[in-house]
N, C-alpha and C. Protein backbone atom coordinates (compact mmCIF):
# COMPACT_ATOMS: atom_id res chain seq x y z
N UNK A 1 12.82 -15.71 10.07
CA UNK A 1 13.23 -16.84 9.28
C UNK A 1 13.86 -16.34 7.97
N UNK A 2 15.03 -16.89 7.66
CA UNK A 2 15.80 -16.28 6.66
C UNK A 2 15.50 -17.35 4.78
N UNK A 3 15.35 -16.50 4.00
CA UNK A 3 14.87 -17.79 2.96
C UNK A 3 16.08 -17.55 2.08
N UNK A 4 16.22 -18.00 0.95
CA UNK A 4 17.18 -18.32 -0.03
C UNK A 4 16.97 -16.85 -0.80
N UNK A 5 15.85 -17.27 -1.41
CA UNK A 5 15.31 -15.77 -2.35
C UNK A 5 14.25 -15.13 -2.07
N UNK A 6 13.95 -14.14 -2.98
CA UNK A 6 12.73 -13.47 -2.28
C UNK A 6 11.74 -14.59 -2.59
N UNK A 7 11.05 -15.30 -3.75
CA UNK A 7 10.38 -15.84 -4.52
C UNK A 7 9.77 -17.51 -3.09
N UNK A 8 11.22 -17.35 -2.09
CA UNK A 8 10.92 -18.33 -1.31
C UNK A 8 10.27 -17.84 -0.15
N UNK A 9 10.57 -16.45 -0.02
CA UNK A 9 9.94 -15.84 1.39
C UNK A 9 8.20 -15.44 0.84
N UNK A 10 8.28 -14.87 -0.44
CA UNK A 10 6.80 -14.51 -0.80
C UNK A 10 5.79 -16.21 -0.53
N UNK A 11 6.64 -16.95 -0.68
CA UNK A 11 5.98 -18.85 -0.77
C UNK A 11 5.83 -18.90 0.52
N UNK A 12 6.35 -19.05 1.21
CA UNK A 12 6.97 -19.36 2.95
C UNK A 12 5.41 -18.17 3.43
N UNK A 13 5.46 -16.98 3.27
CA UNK A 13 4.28 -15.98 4.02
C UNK A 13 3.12 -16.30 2.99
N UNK A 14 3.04 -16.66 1.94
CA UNK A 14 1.77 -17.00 1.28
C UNK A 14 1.10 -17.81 2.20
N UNK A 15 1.96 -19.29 2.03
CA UNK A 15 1.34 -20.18 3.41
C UNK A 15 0.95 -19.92 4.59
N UNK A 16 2.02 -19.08 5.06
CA UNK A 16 1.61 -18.60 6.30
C UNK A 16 0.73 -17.87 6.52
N UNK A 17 -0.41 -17.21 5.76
CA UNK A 17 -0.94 -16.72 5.82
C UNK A 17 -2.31 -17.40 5.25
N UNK A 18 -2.20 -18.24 4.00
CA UNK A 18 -3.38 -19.27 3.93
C UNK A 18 -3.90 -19.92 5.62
N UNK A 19 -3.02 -19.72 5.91
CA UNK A 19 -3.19 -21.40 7.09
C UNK A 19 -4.00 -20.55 8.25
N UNK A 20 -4.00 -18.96 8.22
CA UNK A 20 -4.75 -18.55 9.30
C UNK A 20 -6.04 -17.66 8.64
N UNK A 21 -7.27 -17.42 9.85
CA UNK A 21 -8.19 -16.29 9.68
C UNK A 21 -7.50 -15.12 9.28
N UNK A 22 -7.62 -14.46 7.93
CA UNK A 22 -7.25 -13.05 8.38
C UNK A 22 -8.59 -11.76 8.89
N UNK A 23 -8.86 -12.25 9.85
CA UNK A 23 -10.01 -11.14 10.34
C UNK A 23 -9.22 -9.55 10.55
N UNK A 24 -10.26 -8.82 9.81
CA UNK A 24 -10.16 -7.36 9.79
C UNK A 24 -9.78 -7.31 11.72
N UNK A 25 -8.85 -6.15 12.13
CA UNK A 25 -9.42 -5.21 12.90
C UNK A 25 -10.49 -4.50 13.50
N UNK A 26 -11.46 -4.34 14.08
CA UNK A 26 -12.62 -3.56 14.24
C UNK A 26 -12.36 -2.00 13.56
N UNK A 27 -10.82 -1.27 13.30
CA UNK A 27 -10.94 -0.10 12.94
C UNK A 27 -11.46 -0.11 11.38
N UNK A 28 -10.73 -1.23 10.89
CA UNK A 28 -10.99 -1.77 9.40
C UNK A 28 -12.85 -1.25 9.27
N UNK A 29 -13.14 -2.71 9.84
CA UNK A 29 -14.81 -2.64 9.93
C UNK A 29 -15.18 -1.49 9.95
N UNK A 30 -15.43 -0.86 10.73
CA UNK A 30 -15.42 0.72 11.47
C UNK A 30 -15.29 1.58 9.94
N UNK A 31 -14.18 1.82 9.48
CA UNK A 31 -13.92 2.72 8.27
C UNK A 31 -14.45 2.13 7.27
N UNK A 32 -14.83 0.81 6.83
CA UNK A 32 -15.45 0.40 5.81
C UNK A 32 -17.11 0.72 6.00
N UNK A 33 -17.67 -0.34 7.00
CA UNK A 33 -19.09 0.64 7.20
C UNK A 33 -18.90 2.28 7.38
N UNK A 34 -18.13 2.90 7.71
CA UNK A 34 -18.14 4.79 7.59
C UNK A 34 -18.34 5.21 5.94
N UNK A 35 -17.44 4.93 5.24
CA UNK A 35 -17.11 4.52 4.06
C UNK A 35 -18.12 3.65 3.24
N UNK A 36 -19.06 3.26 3.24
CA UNK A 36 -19.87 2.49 2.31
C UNK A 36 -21.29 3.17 2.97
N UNK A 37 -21.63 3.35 3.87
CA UNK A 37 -22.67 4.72 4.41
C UNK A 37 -22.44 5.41 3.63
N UNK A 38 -21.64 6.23 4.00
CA UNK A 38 -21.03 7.75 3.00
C UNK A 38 -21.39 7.85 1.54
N UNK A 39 -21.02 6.57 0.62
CA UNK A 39 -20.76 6.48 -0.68
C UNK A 39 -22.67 6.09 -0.87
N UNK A 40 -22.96 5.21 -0.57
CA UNK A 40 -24.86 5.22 -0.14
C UNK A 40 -25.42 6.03 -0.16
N UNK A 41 -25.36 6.92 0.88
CA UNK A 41 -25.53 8.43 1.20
C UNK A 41 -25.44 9.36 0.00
N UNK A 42 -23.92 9.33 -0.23
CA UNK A 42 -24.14 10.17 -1.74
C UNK A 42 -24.51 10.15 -2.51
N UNK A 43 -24.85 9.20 -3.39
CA UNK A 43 -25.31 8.27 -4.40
C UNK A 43 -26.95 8.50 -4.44
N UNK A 44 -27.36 8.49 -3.36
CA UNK A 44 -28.79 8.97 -3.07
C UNK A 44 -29.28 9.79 -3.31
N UNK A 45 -28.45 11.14 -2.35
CA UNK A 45 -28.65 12.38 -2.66
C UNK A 45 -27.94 13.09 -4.16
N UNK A 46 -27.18 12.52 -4.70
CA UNK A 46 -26.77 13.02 -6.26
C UNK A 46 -27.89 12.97 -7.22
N UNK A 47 -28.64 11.48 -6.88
CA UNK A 47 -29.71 11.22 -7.94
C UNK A 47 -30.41 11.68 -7.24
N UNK A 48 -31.75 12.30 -6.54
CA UNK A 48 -32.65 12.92 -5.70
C UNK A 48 -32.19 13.80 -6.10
N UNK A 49 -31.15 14.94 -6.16
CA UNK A 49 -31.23 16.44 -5.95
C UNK A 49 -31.25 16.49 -7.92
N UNK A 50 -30.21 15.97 -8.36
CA UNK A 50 -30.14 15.90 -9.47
C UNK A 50 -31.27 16.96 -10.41
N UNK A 51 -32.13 16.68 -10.28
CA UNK A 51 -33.24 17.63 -11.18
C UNK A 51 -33.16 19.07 -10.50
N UNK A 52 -32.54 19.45 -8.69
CA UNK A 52 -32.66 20.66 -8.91
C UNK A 52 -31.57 21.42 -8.76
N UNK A 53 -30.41 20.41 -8.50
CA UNK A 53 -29.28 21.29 -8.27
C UNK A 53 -28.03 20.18 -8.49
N UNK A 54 -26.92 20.55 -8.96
CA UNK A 54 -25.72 19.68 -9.41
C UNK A 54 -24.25 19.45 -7.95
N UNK A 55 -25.59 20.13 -6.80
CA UNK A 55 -24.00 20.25 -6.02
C UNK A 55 -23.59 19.21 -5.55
N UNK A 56 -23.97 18.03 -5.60
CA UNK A 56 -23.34 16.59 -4.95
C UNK A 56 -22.66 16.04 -6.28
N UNK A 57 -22.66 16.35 -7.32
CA UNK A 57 -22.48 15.54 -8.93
C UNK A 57 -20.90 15.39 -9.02
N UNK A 58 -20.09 16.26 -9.00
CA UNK A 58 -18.25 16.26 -8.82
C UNK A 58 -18.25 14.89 -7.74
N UNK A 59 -18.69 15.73 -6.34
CA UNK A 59 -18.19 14.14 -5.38
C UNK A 59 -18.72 12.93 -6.10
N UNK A 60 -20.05 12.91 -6.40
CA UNK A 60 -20.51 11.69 -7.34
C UNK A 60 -19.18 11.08 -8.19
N UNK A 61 -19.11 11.71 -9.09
CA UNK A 61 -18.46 11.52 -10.04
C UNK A 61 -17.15 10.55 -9.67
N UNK A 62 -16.58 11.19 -8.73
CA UNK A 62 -15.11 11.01 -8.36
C UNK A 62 -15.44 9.83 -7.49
N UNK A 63 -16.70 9.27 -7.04
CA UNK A 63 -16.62 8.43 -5.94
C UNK A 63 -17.32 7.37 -6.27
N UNK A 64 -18.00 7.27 -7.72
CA UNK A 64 -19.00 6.08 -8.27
C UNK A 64 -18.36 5.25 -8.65
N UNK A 65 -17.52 5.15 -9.27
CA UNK A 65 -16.82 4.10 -9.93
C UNK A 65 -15.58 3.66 -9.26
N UNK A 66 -15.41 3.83 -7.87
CA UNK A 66 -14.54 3.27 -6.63
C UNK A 66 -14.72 2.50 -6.42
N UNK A 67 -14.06 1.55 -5.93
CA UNK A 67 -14.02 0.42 -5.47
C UNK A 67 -14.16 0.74 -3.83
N UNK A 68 -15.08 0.18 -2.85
CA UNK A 68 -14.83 0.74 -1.59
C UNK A 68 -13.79 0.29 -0.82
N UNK A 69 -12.90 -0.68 -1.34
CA UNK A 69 -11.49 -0.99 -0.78
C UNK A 69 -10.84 -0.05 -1.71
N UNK A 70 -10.10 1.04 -1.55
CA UNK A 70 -9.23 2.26 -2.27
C UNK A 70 -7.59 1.76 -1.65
N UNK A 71 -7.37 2.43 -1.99
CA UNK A 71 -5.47 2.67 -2.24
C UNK A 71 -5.15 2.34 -0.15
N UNK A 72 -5.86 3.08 0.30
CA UNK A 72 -5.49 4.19 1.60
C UNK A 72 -5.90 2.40 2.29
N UNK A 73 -6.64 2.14 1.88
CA UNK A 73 -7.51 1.25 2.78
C UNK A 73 -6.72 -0.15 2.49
N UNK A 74 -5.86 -0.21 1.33
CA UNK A 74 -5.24 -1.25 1.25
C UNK A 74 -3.51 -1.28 1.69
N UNK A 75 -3.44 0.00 1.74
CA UNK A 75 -2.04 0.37 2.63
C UNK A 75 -1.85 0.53 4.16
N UNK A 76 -3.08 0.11 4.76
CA UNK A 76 -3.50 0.19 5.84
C UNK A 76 -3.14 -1.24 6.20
N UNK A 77 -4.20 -1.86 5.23
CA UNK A 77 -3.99 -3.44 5.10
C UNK A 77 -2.51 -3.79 5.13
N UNK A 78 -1.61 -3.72 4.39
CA UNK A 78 -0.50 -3.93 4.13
C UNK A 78 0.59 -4.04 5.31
N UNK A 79 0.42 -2.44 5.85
CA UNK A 79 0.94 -2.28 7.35
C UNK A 79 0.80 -3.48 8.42
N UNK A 80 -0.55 -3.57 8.43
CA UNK A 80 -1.19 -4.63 9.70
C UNK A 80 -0.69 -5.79 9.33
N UNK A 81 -0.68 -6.59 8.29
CA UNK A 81 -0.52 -7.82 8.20
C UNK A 81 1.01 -7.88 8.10
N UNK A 82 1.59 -6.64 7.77
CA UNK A 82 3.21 -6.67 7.56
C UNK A 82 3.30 -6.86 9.04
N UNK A 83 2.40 -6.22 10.01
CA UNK A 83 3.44 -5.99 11.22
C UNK A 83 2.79 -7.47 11.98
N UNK A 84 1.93 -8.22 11.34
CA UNK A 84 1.53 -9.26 12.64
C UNK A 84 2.29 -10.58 11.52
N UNK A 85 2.59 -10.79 10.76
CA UNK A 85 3.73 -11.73 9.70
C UNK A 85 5.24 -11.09 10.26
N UNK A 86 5.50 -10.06 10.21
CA UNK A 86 6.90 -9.56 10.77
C UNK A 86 7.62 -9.80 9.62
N UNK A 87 7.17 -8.92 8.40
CA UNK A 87 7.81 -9.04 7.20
C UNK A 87 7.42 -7.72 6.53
N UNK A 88 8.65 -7.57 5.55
CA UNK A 88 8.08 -5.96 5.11
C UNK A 88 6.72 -5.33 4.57
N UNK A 89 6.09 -4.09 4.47
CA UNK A 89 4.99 -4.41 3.91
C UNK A 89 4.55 -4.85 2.19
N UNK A 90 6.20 -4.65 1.98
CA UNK A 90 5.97 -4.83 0.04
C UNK A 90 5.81 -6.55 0.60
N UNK A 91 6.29 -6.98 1.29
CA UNK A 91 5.77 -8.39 1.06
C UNK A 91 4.48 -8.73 0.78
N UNK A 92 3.66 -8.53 1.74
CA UNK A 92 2.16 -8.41 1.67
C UNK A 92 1.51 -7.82 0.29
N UNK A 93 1.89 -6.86 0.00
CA UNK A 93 1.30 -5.98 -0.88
C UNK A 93 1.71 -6.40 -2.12
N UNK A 94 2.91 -7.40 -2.08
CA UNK A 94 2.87 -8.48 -3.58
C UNK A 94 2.31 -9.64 -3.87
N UNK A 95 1.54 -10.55 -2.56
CA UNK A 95 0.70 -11.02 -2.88
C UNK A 95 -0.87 -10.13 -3.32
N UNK A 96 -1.30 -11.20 -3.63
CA UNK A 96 -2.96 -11.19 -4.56
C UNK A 96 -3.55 -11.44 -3.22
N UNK A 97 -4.59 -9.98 -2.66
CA UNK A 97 -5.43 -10.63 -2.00
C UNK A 97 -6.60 -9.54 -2.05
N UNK A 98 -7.87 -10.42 -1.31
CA UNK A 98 -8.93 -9.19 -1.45
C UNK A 98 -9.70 -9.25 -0.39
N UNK A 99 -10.77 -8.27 -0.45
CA UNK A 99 -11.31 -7.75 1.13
C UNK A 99 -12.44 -8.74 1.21
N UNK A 100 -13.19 -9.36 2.20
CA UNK A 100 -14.13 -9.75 1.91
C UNK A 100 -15.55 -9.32 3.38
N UNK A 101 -15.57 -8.29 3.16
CA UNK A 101 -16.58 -8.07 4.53
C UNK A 101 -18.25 -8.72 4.59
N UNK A 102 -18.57 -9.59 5.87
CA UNK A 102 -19.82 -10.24 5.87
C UNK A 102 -20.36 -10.19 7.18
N UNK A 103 -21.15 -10.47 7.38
CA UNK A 103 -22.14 -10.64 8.91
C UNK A 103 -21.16 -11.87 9.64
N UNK A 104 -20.64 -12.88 9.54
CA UNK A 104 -19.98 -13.51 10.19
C UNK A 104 -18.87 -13.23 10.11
N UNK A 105 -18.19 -12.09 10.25
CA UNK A 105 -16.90 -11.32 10.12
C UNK A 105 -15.98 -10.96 9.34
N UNK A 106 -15.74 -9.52 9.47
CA UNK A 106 -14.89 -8.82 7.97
C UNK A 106 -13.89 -9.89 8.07
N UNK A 107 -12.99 -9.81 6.57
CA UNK A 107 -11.92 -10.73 7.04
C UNK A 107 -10.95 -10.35 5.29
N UNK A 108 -9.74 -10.87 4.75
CA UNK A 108 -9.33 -10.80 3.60
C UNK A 108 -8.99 -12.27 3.31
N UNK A 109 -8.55 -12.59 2.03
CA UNK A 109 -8.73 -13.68 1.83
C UNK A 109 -7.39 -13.56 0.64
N UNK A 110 -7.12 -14.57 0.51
CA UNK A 110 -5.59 -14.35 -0.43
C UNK A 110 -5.66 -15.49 -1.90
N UNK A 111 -5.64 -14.97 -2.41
CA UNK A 111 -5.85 -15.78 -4.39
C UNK A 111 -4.68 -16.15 -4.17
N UNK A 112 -4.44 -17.00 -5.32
CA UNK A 112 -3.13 -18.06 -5.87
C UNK A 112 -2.17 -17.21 -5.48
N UNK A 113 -1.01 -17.90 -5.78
CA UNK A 113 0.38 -16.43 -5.39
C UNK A 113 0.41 -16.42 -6.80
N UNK A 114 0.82 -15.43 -7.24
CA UNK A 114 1.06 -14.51 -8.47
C UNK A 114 2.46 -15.27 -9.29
N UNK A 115 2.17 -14.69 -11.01
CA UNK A 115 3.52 -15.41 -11.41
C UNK A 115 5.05 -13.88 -11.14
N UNK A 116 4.41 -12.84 -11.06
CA UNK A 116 4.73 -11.80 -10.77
C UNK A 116 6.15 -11.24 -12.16
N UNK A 117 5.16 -11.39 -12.97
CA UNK A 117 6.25 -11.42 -14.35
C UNK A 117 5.12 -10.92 -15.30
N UNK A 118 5.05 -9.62 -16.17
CA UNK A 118 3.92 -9.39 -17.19
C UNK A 118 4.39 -10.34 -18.70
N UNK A 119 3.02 -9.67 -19.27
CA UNK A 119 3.62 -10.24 -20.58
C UNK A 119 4.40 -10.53 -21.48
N UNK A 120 5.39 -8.96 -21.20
CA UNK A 120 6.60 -8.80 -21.79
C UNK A 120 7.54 -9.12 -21.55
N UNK A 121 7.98 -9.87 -20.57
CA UNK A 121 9.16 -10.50 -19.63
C UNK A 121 9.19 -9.62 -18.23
N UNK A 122 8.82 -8.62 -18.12
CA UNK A 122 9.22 -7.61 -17.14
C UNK A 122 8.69 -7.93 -15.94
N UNK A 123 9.20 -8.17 -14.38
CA UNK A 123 8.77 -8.52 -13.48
C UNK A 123 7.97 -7.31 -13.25
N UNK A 124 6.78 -7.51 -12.22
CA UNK A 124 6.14 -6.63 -11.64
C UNK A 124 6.58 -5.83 -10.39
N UNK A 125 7.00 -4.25 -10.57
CA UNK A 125 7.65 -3.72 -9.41
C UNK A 125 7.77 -3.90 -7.67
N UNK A 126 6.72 -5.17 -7.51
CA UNK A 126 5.90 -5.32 -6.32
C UNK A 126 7.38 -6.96 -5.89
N UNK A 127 7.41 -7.23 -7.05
CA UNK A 127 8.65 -8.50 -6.68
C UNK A 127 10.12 -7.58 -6.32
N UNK A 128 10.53 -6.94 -6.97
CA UNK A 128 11.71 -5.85 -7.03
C UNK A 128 11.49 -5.03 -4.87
N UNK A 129 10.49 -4.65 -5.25
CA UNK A 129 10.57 -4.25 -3.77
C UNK A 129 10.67 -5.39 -2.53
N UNK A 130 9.80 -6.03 -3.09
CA UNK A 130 9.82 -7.33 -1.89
C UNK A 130 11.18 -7.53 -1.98
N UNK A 131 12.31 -7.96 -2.86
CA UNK A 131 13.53 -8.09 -2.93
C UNK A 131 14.23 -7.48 -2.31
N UNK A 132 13.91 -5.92 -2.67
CA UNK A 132 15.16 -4.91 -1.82
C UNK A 132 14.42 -5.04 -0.45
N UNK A 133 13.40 -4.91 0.14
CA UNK A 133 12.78 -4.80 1.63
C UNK A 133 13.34 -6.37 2.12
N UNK A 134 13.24 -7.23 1.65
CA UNK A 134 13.84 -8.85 1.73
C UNK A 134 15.36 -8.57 2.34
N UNK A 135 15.92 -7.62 1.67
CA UNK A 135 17.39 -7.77 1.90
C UNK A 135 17.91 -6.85 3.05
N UNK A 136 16.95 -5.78 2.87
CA UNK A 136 17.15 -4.80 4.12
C UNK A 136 16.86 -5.48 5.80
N UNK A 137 15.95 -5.86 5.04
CA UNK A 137 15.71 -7.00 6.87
C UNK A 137 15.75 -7.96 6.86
N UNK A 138 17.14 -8.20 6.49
CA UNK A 138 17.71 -9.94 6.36
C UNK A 138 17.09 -10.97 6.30
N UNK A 139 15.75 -10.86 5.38
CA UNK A 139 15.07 -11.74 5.28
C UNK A 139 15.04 -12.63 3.86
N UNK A 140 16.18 -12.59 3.29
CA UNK A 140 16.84 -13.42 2.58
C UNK A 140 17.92 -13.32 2.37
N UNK A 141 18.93 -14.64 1.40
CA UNK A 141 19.89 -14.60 1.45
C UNK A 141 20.95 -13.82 -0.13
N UNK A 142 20.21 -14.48 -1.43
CA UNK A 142 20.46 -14.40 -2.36
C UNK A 142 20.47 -12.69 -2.93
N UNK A 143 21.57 -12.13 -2.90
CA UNK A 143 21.27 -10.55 -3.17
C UNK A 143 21.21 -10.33 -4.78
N UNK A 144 21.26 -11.13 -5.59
CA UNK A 144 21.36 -11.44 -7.06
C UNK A 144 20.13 -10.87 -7.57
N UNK A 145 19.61 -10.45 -8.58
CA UNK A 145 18.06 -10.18 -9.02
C UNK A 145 17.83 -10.30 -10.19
N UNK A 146 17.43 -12.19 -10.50
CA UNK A 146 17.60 -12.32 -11.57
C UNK A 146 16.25 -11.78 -13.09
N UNK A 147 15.34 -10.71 -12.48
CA UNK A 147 14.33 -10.77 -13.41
C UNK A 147 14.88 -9.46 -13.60
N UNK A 148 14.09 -8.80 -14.77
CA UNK A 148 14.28 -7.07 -15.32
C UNK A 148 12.99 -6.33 -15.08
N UNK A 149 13.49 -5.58 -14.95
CA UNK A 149 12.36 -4.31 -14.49
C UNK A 149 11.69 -3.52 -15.59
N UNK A 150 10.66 -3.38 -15.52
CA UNK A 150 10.59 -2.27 -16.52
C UNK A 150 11.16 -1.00 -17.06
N UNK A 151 11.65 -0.89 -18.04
CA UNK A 151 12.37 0.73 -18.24
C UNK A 151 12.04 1.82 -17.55
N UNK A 152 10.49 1.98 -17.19
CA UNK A 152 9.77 3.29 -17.33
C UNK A 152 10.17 3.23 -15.40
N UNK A 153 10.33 2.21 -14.93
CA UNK A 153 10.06 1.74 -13.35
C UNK A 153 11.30 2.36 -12.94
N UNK A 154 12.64 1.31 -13.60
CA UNK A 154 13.93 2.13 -13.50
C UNK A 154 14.11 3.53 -14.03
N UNK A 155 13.48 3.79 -14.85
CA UNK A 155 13.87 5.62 -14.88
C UNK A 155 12.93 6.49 -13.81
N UNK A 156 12.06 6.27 -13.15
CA UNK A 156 11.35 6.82 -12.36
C UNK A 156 11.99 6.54 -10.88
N UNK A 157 12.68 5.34 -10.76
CA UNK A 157 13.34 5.02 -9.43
C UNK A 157 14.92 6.10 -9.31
N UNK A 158 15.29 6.32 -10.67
CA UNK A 158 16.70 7.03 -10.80
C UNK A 158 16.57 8.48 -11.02
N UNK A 159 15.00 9.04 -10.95
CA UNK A 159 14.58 10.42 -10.80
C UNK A 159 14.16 10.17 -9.70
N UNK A 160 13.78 9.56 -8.66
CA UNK A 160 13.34 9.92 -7.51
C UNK A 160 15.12 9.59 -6.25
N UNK A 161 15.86 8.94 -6.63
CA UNK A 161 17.02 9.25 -6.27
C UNK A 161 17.75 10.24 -6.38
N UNK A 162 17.92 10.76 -8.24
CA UNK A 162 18.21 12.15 -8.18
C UNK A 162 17.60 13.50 -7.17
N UNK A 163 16.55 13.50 -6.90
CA UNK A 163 15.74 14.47 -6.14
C UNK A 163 15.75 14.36 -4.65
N UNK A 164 15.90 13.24 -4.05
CA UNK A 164 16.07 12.70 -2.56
C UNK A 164 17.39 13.12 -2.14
N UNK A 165 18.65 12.84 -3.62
CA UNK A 165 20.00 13.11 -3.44
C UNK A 165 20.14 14.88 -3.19
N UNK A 166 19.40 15.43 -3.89
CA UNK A 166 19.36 16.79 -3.91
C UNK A 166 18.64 17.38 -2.35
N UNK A 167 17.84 17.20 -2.46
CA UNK A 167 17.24 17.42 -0.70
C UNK A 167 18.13 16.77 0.20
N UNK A 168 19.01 16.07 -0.04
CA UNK A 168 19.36 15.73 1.25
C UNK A 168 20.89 16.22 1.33
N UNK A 169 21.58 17.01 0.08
CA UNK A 169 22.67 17.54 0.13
C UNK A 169 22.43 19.41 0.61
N UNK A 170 20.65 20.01 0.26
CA UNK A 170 20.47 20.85 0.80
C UNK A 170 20.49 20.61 2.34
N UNK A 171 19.99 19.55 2.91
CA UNK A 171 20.38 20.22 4.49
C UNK A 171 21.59 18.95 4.85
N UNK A 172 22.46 18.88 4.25
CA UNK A 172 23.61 18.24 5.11
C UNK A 172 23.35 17.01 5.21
N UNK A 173 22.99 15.86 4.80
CA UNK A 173 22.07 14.74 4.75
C UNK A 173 23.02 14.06 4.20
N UNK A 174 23.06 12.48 4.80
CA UNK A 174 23.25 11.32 4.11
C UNK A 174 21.85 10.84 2.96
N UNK A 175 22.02 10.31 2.10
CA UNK A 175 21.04 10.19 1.26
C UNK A 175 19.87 9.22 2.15
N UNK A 176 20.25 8.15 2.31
CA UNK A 176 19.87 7.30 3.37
C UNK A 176 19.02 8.10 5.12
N UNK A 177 19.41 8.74 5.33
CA UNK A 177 19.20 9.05 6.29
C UNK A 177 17.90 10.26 6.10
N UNK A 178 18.29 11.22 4.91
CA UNK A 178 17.22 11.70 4.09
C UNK A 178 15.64 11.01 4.19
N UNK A 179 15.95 9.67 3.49
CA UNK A 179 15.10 8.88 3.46
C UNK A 179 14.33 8.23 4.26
N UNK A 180 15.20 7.57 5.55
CA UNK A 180 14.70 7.70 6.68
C UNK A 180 14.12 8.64 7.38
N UNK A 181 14.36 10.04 7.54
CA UNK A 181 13.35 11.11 8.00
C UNK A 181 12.00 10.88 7.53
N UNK A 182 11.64 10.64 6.24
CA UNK A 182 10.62 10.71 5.34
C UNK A 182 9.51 10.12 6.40
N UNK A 183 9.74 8.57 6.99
CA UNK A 183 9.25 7.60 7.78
C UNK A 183 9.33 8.09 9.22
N UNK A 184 10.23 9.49 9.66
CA UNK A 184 9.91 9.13 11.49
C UNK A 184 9.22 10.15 11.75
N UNK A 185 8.21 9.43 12.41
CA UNK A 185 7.01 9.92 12.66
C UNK A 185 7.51 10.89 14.02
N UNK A 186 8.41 10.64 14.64
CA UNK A 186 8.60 11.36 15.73
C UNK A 186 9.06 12.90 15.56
N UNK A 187 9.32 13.40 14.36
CA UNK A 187 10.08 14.52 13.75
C UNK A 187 7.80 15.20 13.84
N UNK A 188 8.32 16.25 14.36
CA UNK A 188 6.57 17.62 14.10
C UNK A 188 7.43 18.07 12.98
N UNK A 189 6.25 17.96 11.99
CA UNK A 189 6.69 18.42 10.73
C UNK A 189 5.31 19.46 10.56
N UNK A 190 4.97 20.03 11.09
CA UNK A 190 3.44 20.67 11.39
C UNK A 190 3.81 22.16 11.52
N UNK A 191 3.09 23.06 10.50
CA UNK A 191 3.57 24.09 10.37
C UNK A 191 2.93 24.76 11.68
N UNK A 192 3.68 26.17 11.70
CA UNK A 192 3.12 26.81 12.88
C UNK A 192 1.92 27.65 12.49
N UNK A 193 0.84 28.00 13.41
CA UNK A 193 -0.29 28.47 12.76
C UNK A 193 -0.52 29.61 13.52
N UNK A 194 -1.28 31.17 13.08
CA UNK A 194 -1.25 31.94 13.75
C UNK A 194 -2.69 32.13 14.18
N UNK A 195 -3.02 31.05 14.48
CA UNK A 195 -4.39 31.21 15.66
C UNK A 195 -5.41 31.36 15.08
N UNK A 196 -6.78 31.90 15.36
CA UNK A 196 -7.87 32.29 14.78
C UNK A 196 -8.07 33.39 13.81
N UNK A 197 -6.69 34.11 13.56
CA UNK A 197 -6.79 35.01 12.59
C UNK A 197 -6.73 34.83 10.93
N UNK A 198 -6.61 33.34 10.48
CA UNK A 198 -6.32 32.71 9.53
C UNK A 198 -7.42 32.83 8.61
């Protein structure tokens, strides 16, 4: 379904996505109970050993103040619901939503739609992508982009072009096509290993 702007397609999949269950996957479930064991587990043994030895205290450290929905676990998210909506995954990943796992089934749940604009006027990079992913898969019409980006966003997007442009003039590369490698999974990018002598 093709919308006007992005601002109408983020509206259009908000709904569409209010209006159904979003029940986890079982792999979801699966890695979240693995994952909240684990962090239990450690947490236990950090404070227990604590008086005689510090070797669980680093993982502690790095893993107490996590949220057990992390980065990995919400780009996971992103994927799945991108691919069962049939919309990019910055779509998804610019709405507001959160995990909610219970005995009557994991599931996520989606807050207001966002004004997706900070304090300072500057849209949030998550609208900008939905835009360009919007346009790449003709899933809108309006190619115009009427909000501004942050400075720091655009100079980090025009150093990671510079550097993509450079790798991809070392091996003979369209810039584009560069970029596309990045994503095909079908390319063994797996170094060669010399056996048990390592």
């Amino acid at each position: 379904m093709k919308h006007m702007s992005v601002m109408d397609g983020l509206q259009d999949l908000h709904e569409r996505m209010s209006a159904d269950v979003l029940q986890w996957p079982e792999a979801f479930s699966t890695a979240y109970a693995f994952n909240k064991e684990a962090s239990t587990l450690l947490t236990k043994k950090a404070n227990a050993d604590a008086p005689t030895h510090s070797l669980w205290n680093d993982a502690y450290m790095s893993v107490s103040m996590m949220d057990n929905f992390t980065a990995l676990f919400w780009m996971k998210t992103f994927q799945h619901l991108a691919d069962v909506y049939d919309v990019p995954m910055s779509w998804v990943a610019a709405l507001k939503m959160f995990a909610h796992p219970d005995a009557i089934g994991d599931k996520w749940g989606l807050k207001p739609i966002p004004s997706f604009i900070d304090s300072e006027g500057y849209c949030y990079e998550s609208l900008w992508a939905a835009h360009t992913d919007g346009l790449a898969a003709g899933l809108i019409e309006i190619e115009d982009f009427v909000y501004e980006r942050k400075p720091e966003a655009v100079a980090f997007s025009k150093m990671a072009l510079e550097a993509a442009t450079h790798h991809a003039e070392l091996q003979d590369m369209e810039v584009e096509d560069f970029l596309d490698s990045i994503m095909d999974d079908t390319l063994d990018m797996t170094q060669p290993t010399r056996g048990d002598d390592e």
